[in-house]
N, C-alpha and C. Protein backbone atom coordinates (compact mmCIF):
# COMPACT_ATOMS: atom_id res chain seq x y z
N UNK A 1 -229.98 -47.93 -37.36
CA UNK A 1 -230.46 -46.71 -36.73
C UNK A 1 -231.98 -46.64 -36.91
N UNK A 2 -232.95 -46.21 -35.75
CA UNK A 2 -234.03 -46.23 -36.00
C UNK A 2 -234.40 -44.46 -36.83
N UNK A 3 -235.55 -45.08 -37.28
CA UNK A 3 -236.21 -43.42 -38.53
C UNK A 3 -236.34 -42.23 -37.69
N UNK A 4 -236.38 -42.58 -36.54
CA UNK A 4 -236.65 -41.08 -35.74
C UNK A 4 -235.39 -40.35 -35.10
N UNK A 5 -234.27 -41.24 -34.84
CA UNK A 5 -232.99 -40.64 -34.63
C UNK A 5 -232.41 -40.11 -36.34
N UNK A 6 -232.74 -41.14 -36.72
CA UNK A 6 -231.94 -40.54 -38.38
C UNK A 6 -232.79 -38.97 -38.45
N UNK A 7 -234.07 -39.07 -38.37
CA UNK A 7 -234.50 -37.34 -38.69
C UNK A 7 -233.71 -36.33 -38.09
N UNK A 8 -233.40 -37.05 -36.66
CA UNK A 8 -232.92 -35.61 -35.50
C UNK A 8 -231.10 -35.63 -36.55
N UNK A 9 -230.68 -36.44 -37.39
CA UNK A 9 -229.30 -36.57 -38.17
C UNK A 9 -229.62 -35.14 -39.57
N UNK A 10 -230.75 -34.90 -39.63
CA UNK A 10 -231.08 -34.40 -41.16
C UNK A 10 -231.48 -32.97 -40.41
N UNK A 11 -231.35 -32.50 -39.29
CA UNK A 11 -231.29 -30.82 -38.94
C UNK A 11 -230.21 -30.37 -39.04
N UNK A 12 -230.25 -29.22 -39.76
CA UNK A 12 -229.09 -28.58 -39.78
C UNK A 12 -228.63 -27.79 -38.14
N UNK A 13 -226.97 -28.42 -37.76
CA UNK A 13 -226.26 -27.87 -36.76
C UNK A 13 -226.80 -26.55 -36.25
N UNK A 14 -226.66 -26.34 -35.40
CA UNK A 14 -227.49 -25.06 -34.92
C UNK A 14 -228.67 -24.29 -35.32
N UNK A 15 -229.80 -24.82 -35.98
CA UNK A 15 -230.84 -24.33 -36.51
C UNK A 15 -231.06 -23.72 -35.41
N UNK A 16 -231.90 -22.66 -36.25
CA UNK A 16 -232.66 -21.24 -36.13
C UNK A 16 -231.77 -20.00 -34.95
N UNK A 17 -230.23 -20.37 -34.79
CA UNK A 17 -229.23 -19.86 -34.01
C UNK A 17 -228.68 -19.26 -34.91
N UNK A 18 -227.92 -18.17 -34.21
CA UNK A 18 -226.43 -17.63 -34.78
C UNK A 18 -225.28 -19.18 -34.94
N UNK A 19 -225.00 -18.74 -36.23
CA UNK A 19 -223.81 -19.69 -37.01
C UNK A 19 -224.00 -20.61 -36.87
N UNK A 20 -225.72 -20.49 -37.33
CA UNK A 20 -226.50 -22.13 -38.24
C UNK A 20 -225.40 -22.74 -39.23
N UNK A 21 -225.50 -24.10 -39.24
CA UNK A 21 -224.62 -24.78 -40.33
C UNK A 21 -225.21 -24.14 -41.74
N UNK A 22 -223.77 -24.02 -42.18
CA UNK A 22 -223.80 -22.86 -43.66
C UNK A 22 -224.35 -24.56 -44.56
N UNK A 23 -225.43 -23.71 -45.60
CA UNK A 23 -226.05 -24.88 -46.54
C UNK A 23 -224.71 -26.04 -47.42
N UNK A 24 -223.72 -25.56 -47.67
CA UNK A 24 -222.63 -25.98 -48.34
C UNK A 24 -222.06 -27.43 -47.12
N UNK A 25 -221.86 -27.19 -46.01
CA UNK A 25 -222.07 -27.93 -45.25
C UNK A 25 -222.74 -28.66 -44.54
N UNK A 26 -223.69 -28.78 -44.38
CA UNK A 26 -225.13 -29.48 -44.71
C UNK A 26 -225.46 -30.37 -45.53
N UNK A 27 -225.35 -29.52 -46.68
CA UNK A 27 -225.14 -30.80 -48.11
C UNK A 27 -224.13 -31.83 -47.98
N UNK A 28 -222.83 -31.56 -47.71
CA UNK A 28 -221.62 -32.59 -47.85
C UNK A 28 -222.17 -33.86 -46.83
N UNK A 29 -222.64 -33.17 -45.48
CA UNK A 29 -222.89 -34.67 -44.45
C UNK A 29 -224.20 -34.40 -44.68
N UNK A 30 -225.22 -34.41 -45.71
CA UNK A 30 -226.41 -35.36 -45.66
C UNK A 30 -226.48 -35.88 -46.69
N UNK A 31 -226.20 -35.50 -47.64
CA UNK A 31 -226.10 -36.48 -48.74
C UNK A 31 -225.77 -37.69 -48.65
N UNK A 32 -225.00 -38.16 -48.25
CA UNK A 32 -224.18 -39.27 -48.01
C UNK A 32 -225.84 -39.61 -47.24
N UNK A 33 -226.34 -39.52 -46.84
CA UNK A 33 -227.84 -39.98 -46.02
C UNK A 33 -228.93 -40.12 -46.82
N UNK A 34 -228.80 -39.42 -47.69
CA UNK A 34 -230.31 -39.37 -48.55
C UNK A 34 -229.31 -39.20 -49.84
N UNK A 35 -228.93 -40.09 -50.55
CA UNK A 35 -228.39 -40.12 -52.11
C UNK A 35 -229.61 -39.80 -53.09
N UNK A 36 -230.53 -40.01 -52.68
CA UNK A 36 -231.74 -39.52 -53.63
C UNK A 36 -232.08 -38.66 -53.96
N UNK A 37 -231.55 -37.33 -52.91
CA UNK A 37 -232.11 -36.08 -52.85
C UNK A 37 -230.81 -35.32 -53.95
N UNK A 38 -231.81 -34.58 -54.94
CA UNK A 38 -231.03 -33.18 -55.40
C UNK A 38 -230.88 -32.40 -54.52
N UNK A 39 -229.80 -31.50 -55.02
CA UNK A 39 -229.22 -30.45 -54.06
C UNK A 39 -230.59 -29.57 -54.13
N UNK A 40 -231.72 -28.88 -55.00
CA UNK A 40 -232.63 -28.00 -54.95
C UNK A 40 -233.28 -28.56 -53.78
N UNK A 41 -234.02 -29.47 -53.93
CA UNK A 41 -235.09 -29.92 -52.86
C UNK A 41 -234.24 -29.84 -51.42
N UNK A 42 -233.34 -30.73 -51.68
CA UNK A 42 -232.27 -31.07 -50.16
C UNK A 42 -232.08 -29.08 -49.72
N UNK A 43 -232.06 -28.09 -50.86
CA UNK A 43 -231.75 -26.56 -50.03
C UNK A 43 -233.04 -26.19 -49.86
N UNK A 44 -233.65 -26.38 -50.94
CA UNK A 44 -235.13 -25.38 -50.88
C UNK A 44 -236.13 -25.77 -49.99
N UNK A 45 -236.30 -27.03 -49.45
CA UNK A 45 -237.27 -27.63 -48.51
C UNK A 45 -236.68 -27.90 -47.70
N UNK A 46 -236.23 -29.22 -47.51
CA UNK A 46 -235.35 -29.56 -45.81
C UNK A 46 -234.62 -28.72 -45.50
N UNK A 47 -233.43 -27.98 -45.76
CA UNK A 47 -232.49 -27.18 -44.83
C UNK A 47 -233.47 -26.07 -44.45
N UNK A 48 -233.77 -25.04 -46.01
CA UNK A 48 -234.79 -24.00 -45.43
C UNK A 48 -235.74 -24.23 -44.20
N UNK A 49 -236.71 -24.90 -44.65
CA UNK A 49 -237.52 -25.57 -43.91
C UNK A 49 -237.79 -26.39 -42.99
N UNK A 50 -236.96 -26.58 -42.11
CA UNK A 50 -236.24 -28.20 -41.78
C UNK A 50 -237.50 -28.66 -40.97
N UNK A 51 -237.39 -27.47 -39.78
CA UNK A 51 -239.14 -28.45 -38.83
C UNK A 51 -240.31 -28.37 -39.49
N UNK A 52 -240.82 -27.64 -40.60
CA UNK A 52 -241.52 -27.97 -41.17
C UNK A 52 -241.82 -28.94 -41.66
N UNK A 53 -240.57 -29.76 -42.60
CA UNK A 53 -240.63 -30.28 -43.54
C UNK A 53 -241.02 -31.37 -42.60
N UNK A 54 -239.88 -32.00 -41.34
CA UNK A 54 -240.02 -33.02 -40.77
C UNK A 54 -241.55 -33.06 -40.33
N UNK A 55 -241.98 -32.25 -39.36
CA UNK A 55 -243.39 -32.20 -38.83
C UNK A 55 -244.33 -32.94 -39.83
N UNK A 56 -244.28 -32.06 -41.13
CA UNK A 56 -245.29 -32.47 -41.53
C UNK A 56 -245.43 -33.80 -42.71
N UNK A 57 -243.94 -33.80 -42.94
CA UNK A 57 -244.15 -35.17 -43.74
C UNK A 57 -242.81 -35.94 -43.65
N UNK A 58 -241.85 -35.64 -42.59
CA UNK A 58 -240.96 -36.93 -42.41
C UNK A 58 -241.92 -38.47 -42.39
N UNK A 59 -242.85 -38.84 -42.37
CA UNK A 59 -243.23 -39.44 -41.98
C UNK A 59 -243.68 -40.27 -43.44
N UNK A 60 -243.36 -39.82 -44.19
CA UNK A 60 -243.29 -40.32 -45.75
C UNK A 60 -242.16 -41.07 -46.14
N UNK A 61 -241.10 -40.25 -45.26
CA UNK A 61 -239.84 -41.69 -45.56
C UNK A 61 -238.72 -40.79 -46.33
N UNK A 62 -238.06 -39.94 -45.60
CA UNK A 62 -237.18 -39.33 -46.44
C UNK A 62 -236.29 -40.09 -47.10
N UNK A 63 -235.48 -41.13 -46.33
CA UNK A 63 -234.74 -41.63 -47.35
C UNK A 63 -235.42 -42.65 -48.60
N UNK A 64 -236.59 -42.59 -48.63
CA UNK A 64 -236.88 -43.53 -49.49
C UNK A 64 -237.57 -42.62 -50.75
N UNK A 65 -237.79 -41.11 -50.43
CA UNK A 65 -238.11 -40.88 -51.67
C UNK A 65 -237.40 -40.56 -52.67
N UNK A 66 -237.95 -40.34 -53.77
CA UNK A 66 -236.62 -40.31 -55.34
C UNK A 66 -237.51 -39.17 -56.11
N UNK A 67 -236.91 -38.41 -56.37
CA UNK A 67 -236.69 -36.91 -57.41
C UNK A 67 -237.06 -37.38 -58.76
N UNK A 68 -237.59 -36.32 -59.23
CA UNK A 68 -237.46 -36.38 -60.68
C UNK A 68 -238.17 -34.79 -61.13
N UNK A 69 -237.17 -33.91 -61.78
CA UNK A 69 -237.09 -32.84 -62.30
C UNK A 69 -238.42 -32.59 -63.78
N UNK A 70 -239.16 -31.92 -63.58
CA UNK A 70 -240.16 -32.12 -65.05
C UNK A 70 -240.68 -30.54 -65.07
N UNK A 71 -240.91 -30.80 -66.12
CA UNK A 71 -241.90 -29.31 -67.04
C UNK A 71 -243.10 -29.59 -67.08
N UNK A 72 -244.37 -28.82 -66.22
CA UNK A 72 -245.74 -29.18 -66.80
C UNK A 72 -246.24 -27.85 -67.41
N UNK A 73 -247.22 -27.73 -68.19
CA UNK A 73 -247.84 -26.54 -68.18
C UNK A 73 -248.81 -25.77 -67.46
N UNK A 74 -249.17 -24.99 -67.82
CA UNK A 74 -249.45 -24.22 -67.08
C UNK A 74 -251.50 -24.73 -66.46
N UNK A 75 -251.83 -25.06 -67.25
CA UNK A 75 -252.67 -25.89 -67.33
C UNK A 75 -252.60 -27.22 -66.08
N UNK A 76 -251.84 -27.72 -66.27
CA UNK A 76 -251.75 -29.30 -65.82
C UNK A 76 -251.68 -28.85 -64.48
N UNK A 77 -250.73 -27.48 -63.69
CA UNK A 77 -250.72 -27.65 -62.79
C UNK A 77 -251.70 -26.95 -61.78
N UNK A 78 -252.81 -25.70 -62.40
CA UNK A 78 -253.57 -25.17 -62.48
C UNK A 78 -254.89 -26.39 -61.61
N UNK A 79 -254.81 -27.79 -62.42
CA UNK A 79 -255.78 -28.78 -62.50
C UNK A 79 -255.40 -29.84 -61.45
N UNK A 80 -253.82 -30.03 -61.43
CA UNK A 80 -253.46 -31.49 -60.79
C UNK A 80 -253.12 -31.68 -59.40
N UNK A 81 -252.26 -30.14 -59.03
CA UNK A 81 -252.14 -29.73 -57.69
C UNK A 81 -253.09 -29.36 -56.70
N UNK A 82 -253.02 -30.35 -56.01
CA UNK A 82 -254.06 -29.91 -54.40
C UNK A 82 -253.42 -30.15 -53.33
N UNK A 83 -253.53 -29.42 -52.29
CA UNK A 83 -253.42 -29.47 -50.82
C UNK A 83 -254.55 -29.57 -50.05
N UNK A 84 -254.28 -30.39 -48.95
CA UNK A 84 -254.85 -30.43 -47.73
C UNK A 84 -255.30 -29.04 -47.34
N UNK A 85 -254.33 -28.01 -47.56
CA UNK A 85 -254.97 -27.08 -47.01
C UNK A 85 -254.96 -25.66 -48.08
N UNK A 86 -255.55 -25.92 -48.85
CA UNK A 86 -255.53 -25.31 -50.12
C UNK A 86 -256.27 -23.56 -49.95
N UNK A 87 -257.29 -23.51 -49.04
CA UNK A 87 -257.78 -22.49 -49.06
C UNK A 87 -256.65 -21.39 -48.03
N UNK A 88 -255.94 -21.93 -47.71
CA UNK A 88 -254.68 -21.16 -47.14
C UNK A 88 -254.03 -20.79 -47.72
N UNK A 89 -253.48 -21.76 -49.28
CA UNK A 89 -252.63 -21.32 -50.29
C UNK A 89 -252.97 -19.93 -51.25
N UNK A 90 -254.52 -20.24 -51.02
CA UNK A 90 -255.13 -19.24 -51.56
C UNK A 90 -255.04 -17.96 -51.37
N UNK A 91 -255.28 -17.88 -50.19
CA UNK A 91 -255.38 -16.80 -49.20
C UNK A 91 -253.99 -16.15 -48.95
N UNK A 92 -253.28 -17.21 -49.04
CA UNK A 92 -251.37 -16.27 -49.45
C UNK A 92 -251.34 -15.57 -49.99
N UNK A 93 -251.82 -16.67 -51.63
CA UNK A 93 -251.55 -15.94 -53.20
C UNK A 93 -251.99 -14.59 -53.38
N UNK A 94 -253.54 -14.21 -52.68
CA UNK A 94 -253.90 -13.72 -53.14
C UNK A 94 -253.49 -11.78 -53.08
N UNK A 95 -252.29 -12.10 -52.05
CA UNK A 95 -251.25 -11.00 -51.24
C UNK A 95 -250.69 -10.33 -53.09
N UNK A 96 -250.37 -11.13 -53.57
CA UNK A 96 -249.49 -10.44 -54.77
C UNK A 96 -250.74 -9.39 -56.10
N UNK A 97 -251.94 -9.07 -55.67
CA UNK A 97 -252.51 -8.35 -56.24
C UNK A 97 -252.36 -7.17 -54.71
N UNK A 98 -252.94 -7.47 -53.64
CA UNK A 98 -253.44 -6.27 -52.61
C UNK A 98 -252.31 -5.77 -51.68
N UNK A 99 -251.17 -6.20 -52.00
CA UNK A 99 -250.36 -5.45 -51.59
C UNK A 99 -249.57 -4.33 -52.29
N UNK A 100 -249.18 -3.03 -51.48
CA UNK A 100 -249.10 -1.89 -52.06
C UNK A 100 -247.40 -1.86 -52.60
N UNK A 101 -247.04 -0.74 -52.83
CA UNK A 101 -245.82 -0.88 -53.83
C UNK A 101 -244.68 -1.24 -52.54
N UNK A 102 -244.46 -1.00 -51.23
CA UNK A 102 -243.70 -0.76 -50.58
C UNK A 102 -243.99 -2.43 -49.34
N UNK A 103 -244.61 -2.67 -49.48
CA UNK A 103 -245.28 -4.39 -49.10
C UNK A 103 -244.72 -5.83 -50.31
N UNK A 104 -244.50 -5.22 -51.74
CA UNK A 104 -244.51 -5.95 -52.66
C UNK A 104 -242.52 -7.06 -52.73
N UNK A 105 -242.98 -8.17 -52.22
CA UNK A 105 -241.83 -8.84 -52.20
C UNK A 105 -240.92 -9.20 -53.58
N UNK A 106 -239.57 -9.47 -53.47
CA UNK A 106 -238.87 -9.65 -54.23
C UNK A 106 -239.67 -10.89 -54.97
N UNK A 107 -239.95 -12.55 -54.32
CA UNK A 107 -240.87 -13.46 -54.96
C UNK A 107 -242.00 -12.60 -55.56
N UNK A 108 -242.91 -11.95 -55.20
CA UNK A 108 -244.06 -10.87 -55.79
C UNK A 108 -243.98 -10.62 -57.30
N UNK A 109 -242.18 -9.56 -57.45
CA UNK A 109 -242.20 -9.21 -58.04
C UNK A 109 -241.14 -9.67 -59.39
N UNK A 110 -240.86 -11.17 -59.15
CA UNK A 110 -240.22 -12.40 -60.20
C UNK A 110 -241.50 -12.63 -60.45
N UNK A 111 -242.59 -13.33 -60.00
CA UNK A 111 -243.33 -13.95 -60.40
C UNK A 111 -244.20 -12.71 -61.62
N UNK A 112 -244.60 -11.86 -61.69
CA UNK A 112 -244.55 -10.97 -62.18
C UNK A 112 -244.42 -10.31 -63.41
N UNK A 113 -242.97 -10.04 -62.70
CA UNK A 113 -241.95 -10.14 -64.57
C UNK A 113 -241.77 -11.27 -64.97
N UNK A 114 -241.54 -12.51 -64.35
CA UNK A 114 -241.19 -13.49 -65.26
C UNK A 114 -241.93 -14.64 -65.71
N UNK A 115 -243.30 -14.56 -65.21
CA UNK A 115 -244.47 -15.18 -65.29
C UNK A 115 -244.40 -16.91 -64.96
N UNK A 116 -243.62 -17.08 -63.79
CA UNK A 116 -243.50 -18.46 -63.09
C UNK A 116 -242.32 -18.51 -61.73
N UNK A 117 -242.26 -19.20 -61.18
CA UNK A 117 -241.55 -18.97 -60.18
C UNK A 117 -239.67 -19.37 -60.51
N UNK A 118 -239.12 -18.70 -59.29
CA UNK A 118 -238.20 -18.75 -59.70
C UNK A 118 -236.93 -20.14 -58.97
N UNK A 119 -237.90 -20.93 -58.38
CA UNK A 119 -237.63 -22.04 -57.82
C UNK A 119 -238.49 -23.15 -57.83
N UNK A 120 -238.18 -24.38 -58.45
CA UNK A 120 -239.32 -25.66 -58.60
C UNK A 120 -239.95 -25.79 -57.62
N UNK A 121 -241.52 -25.69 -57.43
CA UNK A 121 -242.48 -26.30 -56.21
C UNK A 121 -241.89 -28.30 -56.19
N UNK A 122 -242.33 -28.26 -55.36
CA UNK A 122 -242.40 -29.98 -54.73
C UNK A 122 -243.44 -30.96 -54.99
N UNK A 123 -243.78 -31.45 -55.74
CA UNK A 123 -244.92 -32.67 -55.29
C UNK A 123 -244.84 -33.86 -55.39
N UNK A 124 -245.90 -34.29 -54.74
CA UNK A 124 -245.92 -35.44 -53.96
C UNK A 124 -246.89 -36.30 -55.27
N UNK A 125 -246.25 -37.05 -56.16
CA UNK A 125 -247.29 -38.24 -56.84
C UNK A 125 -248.12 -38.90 -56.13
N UNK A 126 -249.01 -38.14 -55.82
CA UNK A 126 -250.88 -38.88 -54.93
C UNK A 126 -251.66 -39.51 -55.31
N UNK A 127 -251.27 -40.01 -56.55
CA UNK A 127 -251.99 -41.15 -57.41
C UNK A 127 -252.67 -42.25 -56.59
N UNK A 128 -252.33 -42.89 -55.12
CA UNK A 128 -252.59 -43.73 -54.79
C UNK A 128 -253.59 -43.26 -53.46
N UNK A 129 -253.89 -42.02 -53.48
CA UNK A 129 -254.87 -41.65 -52.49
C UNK A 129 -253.95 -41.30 -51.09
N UNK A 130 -253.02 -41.12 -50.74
CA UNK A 130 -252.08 -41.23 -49.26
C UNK A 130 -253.11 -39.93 -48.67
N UNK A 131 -253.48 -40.87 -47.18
CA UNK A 131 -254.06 -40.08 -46.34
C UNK A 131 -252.95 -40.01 -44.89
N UNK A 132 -252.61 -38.46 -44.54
CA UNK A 132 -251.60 -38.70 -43.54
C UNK A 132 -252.01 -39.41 -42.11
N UNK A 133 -250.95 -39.09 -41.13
CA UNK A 133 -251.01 -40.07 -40.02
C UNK A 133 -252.37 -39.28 -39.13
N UNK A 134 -252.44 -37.46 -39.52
CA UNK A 134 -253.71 -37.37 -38.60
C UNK A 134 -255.22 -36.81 -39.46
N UNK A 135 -255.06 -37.97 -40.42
CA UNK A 135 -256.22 -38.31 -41.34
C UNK A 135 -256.72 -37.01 -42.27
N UNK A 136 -255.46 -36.74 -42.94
CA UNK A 136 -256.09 -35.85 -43.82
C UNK A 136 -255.79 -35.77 -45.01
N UNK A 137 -256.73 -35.90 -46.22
CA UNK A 137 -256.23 -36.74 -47.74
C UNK A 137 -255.13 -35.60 -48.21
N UNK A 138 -254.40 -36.35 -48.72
CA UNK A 138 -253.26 -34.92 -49.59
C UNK A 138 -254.16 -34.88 -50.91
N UNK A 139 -253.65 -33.86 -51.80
CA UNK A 139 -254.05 -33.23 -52.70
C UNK A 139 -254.08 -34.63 -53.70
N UNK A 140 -254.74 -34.39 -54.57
CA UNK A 140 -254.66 -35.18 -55.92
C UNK A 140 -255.15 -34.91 -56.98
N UNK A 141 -254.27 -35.34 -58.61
CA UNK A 141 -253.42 -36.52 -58.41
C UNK A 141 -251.90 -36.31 -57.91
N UNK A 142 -251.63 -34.48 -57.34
CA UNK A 142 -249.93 -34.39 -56.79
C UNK A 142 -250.42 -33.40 -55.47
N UNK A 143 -249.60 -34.15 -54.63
CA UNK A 143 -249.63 -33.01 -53.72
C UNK A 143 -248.79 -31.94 -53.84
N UNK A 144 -249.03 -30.75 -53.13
CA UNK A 144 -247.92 -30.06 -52.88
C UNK A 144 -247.32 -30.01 -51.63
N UNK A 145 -245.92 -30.57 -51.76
CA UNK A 145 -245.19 -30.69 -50.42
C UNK A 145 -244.75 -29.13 -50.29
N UNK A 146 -243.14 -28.40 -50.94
CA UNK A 146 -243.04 -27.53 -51.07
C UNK A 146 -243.17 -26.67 -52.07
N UNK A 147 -243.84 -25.10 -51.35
CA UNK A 147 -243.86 -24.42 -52.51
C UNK A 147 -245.48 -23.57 -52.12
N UNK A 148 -245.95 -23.58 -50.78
CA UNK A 148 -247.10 -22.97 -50.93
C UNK A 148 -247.29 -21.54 -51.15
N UNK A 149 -246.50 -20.83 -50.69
CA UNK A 149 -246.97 -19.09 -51.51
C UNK A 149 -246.49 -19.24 -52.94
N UNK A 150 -245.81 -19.65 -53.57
CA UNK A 150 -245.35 -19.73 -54.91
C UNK A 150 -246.53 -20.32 -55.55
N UNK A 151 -246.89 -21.32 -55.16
CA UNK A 151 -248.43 -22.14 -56.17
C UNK A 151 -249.34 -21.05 -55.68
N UNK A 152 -249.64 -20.68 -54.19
CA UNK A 152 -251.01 -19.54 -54.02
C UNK A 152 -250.49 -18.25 -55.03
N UNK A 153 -249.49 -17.57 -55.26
CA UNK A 153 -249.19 -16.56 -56.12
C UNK A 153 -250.08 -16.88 -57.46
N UNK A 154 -249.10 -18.46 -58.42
CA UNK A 154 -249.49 -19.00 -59.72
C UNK A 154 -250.78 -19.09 -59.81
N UNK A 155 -251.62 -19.30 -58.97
CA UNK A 155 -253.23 -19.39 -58.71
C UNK A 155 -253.96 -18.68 -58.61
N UNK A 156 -253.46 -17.37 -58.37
CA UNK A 156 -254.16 -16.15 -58.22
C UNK A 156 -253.80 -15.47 -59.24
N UNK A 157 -252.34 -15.19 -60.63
CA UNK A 157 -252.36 -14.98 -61.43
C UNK A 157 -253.02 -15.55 -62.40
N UNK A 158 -253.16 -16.86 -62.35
CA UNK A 158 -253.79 -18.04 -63.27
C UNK A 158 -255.37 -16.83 -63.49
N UNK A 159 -256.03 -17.35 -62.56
CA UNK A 159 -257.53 -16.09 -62.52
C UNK A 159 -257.30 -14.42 -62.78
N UNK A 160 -256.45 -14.40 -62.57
CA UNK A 160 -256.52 -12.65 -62.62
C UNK A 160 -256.03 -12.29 -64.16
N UNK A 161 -254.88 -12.79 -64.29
CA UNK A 161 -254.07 -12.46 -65.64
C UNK A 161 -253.16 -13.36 -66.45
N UNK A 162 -253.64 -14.28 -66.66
CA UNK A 162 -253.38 -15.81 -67.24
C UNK A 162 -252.27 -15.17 -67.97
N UNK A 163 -252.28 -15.16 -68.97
CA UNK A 163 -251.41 -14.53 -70.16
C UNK A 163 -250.12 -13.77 -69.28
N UNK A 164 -249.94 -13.58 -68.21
CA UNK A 164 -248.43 -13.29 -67.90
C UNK A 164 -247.71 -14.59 -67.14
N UNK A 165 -248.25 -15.85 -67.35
CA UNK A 165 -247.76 -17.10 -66.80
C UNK A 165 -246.88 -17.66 -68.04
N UNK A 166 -245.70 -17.53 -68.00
CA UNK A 166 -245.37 -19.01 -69.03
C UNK A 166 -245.92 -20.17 -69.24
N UNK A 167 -246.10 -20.60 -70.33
CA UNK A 167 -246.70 -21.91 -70.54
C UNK A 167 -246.06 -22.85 -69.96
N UNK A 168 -245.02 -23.31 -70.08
CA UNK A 168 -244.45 -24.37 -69.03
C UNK A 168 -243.65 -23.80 -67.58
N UNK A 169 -243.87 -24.93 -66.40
CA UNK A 169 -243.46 -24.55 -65.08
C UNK A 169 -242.11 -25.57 -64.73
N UNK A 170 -241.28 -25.57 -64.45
CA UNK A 170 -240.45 -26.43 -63.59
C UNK A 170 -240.69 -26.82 -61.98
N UNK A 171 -240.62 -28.16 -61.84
CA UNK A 171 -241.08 -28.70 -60.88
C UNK A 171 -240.37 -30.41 -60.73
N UNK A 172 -240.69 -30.01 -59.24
CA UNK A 172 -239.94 -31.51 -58.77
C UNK A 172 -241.44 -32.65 -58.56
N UNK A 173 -241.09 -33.94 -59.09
CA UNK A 173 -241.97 -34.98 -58.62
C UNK A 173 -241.38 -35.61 -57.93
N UNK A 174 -242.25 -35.96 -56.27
CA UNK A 174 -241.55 -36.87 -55.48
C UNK A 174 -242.68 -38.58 -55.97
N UNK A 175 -241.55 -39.36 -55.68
CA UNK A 175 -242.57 -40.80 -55.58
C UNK A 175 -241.54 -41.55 -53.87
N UNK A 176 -241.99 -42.41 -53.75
CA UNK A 176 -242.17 -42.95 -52.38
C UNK A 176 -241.34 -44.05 -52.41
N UNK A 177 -240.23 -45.03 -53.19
CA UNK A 177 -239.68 -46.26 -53.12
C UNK A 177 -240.17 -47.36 -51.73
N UNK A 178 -240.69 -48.00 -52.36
CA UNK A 178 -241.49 -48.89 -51.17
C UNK A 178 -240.27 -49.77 -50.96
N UNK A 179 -238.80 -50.38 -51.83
CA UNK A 179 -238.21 -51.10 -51.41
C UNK A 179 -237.90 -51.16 -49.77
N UNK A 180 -238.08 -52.44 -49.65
CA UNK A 180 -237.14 -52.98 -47.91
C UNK A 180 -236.09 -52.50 -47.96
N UNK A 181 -235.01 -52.29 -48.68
CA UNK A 181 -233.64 -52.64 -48.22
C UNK A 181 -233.28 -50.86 -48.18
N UNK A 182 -234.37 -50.26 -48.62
CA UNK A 182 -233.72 -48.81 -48.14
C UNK A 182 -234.47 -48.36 -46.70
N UNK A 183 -234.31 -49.08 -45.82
CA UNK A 183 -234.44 -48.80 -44.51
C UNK A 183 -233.19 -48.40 -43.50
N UNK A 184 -233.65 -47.52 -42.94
CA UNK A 184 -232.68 -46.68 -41.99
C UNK A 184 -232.39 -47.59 -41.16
């Protein structure tokens, strides 16, 4: 199967319709497609997200990337995370101080009380410099794939009121398996 029919295989059944494929079903027939993927990333990015995700970085190789679950602090990610389009992330975050009590989202108000998010951001190990297909460097040394109002939130608390961040964050690292033989 060529990589561009397999993507149109990884949308969920009736996206953005009445009686979209329920996530529970979704998971059962894609997995079997991407064995690499945890169920978080496989719900929290691709299904949620699906044309996003594809648009902007199928092109990385879904089935070839591989997970790995980690704790950084609060620090590391403050320093290590960049985006391409970072002054956007910013400009999200910066919603969870200037919005009023009746504007203030449920994410708003976890991040908040619980001083980190309540779902792992995504990144991309950029160690090797990856510039995308319409020439624009990802962040380094991690990108962030998913997770941009959640990191613009952490970034704007980071400056405003450090001390209500937990010291460590949960987070997914993606890396890229260059093997041949996992070709679609």
């Amino acid at each position: 199967m060529n990589y561009k029919k397999f993507l149109k295989t990884l949308r969920p059944v009736k996206w953005g319709e009445l009686g979209c494929e329920p996530f529970e079903d979704y998971k059962e027939r894609v997995c079997r497609l991407l064995p690499n993927w945890p169920e978080g990333p496989l719900q929290d990015w691709l299904y949620r997200h699906h044309p996003d995700a594809v648009n902007h970085y199928g092109w990385l190789r879904f089935d070839r990337m591989v997970f790995q679950k980690d704790s950084w602090s609060t620090e590391q990610i403050y320093n290590q995370v960049g985006s391409h389009i970072m002054d956007g992330i910013e400009g999200m975050g910066a919603k969870i101080y200037s919005s009023t009590e009746w504007e203030t989202t449920r994410l708003m108000r976890y991040f908040l009380e619980n001083g980190t998010w309540p779902v792992p951001i995504i990144l991309l190990d950029n160690r090797k410099n990856i510039v995308d297909p319409w020439g624009d460097h990802y962040g380094q040394p991690y990108h962030l794939l998913e997770g941009h109002l959640r990191l613009g939130y952490f970034r704007n608390i980071y400056r405003r009121d450090y001390e209500k961040l937990k010291d460590v964050h949960e987070l997914w690292i993606v890396t890229i398996d260059q093997n041949d033989t996992a070709r679609v």
